[in-house]
Protein backbone atom coordinates (compact mmCIF):
# COMPACT_ATOMS: atom_id res chain seq x y z
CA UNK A 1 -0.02 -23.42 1.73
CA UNK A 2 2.30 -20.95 3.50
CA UNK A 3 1.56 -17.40 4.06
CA UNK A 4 3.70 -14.51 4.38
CA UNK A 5 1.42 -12.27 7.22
CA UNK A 6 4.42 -9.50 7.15
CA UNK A 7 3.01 -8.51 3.46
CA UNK A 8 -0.17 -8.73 4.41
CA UNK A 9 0.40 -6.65 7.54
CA UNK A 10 2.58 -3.84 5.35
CA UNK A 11 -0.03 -3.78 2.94
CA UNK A 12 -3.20 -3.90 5.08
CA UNK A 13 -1.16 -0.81 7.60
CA UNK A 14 -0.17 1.36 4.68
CA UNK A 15 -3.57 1.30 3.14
CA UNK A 16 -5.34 2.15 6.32
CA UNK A 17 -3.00 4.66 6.67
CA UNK A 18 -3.18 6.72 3.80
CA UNK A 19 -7.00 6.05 3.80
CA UNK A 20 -7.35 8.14 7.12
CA UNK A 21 -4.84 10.92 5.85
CA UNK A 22 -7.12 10.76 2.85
CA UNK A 23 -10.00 10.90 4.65
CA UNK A 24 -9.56 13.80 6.87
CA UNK A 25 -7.63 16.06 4.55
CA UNK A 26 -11.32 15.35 2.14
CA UNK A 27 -13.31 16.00 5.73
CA UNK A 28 -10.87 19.72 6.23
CA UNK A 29 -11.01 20.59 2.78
CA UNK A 30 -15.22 20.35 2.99
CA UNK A 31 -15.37 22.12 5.88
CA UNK A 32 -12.91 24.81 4.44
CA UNK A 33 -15.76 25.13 1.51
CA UNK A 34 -18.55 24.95 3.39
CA UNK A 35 -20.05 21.81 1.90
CA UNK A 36 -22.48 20.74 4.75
CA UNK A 37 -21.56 19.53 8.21
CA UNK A 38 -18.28 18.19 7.17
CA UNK A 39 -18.17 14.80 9.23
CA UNK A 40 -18.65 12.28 6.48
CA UNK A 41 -17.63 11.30 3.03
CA UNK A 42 -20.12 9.89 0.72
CA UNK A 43 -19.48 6.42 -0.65
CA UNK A 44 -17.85 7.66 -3.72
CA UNK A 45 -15.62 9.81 -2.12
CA UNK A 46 -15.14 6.60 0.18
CA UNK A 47 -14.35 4.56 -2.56
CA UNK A 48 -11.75 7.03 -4.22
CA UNK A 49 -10.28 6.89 -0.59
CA UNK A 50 -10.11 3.62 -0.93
CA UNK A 51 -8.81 2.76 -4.47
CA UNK A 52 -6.06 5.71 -3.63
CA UNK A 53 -4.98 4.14 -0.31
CA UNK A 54 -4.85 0.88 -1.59
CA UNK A 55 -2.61 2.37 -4.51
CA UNK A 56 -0.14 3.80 -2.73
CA UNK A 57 0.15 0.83 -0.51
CA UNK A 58 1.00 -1.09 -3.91
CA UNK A 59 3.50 1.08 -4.75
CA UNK A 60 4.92 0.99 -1.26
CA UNK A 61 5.14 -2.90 -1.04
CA UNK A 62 5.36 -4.74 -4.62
CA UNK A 63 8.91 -4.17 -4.46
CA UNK A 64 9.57 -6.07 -1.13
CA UNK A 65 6.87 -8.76 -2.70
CA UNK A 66 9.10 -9.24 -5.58
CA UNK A 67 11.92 -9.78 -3.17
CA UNK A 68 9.98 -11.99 -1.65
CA UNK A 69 9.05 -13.97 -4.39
CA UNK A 70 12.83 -14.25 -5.94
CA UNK A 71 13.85 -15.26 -2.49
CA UNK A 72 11.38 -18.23 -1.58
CA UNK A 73 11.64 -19.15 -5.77
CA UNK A 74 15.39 -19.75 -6.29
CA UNK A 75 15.57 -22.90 -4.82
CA UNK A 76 13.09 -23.79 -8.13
CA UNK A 77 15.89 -21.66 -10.57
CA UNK A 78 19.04 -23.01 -11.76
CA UNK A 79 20.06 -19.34 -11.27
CA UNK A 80 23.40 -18.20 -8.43
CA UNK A 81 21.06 -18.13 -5.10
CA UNK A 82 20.36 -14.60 -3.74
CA UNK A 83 22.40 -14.58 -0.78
CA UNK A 84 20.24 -12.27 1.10
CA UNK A 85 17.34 -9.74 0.38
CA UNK A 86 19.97 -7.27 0.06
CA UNK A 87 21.65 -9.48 -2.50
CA UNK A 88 18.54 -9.77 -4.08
CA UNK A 89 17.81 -6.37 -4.18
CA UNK A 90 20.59 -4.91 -5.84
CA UNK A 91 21.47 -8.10 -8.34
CA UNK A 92 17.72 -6.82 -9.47
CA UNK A 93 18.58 -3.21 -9.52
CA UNK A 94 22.35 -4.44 -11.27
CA UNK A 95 20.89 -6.70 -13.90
CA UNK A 96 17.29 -5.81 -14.44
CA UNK A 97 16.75 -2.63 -13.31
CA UNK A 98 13.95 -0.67 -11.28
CA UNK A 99 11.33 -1.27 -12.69
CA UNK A 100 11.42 -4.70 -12.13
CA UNK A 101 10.56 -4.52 -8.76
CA UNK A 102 7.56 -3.06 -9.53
CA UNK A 103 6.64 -6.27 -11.79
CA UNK A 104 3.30 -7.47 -11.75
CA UNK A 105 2.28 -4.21 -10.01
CA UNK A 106 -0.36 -3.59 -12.61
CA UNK A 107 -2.58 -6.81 -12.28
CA UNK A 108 -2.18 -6.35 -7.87
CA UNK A 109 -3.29 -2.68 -8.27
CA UNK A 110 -5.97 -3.14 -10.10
CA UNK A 111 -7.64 -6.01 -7.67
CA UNK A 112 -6.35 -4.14 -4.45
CA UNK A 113 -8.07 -1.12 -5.80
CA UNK A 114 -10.95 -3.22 -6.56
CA UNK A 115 -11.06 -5.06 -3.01
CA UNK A 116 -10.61 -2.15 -1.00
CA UNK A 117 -12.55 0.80 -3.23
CA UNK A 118 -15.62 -0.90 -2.52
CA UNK A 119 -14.58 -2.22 1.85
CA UNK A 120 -14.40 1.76 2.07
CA UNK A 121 -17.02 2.39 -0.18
CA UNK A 122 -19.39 -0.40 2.27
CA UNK A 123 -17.33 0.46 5.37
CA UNK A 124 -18.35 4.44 5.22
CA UNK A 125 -22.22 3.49 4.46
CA UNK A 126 -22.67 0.48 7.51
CA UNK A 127 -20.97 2.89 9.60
CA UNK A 128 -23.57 5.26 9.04
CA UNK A 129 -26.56 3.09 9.40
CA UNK A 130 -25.31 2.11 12.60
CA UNK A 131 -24.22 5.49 14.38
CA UNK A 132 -27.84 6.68 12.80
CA UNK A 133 -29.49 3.62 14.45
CA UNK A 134 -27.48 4.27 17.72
CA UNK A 135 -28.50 7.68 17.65
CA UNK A 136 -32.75 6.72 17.44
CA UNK A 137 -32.30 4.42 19.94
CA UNK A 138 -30.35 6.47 22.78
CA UNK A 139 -33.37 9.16 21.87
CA UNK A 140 -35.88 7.17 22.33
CA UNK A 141 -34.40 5.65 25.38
CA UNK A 142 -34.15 9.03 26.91
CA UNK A 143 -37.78 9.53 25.94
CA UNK A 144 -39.00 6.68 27.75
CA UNK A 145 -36.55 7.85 31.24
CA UNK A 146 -38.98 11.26 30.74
């Protein structure tokens, strides 16, 4: 089975991406109201983070994975072979039309949302547990020093 890691990377790079704009615009805007300290988002906020991020990384990719997926398919078509992504690309735009490289977009948003909603969502809380453990351990180390 062959994979294509330069999706993968686009996808996995634009979702952190917008996940830490997200994040600290959410972190600013708390501060700004005075909600608390400010330094962390609860796990719902973390999850909306995440579903967003992963979002916007759909929309930023699925057309290059339908480009993709016409070019390592039309050896399979009886269709005129792309002869480059750029071929590919506007033949699409020519014939189809936009929207049809945003096909299948529905069905990848809704499991990337999915998948990484809930990696924030656990992310933000294990992060917590361990800076709090971190935290109770330098103290009592320092105790002990006394």
């Amino acid at each position: 089975m062959e994979t294509n890691h330069g999706t993968k990377c686009s996808v996995v790079m634009s979702t952190f991406t917008t996940r830490e704009i997200l994040r600290r615009r959410r972190l600013k805007s708390s501060k700004k109201k005075g909600e608390g300290g400010g330094e962390e988002v609860t796990i719902l906020e973390n999850m909306a983070i995440g579903m967003s991020s992963a979002l916007v990384a759909g929309l930023l990719t699925q057309p290059v994975d339908v480009v993709k997926t016409r070019m390592m398919t039309q050896a399979a078509s009886a269709a005129v072979p792309y002869t480059s992504a750029l071929d590919c690309v506007s033949t699409i735009l020519r014939t189809e039309g936009v929207f049809t490289l945003y096909a299948g977009l529905r069905q990848r948003a809704t499991y990337m949302c999915l998948l990484w909603g809930v990696t924030f969502a656990l992310n933000g809380q294990i992060q917590t547990k361990l800076s709090s453990m971190q935290r109770r351990r330098r103290r009592a180390e320092q105790q002990q020093l006394q």
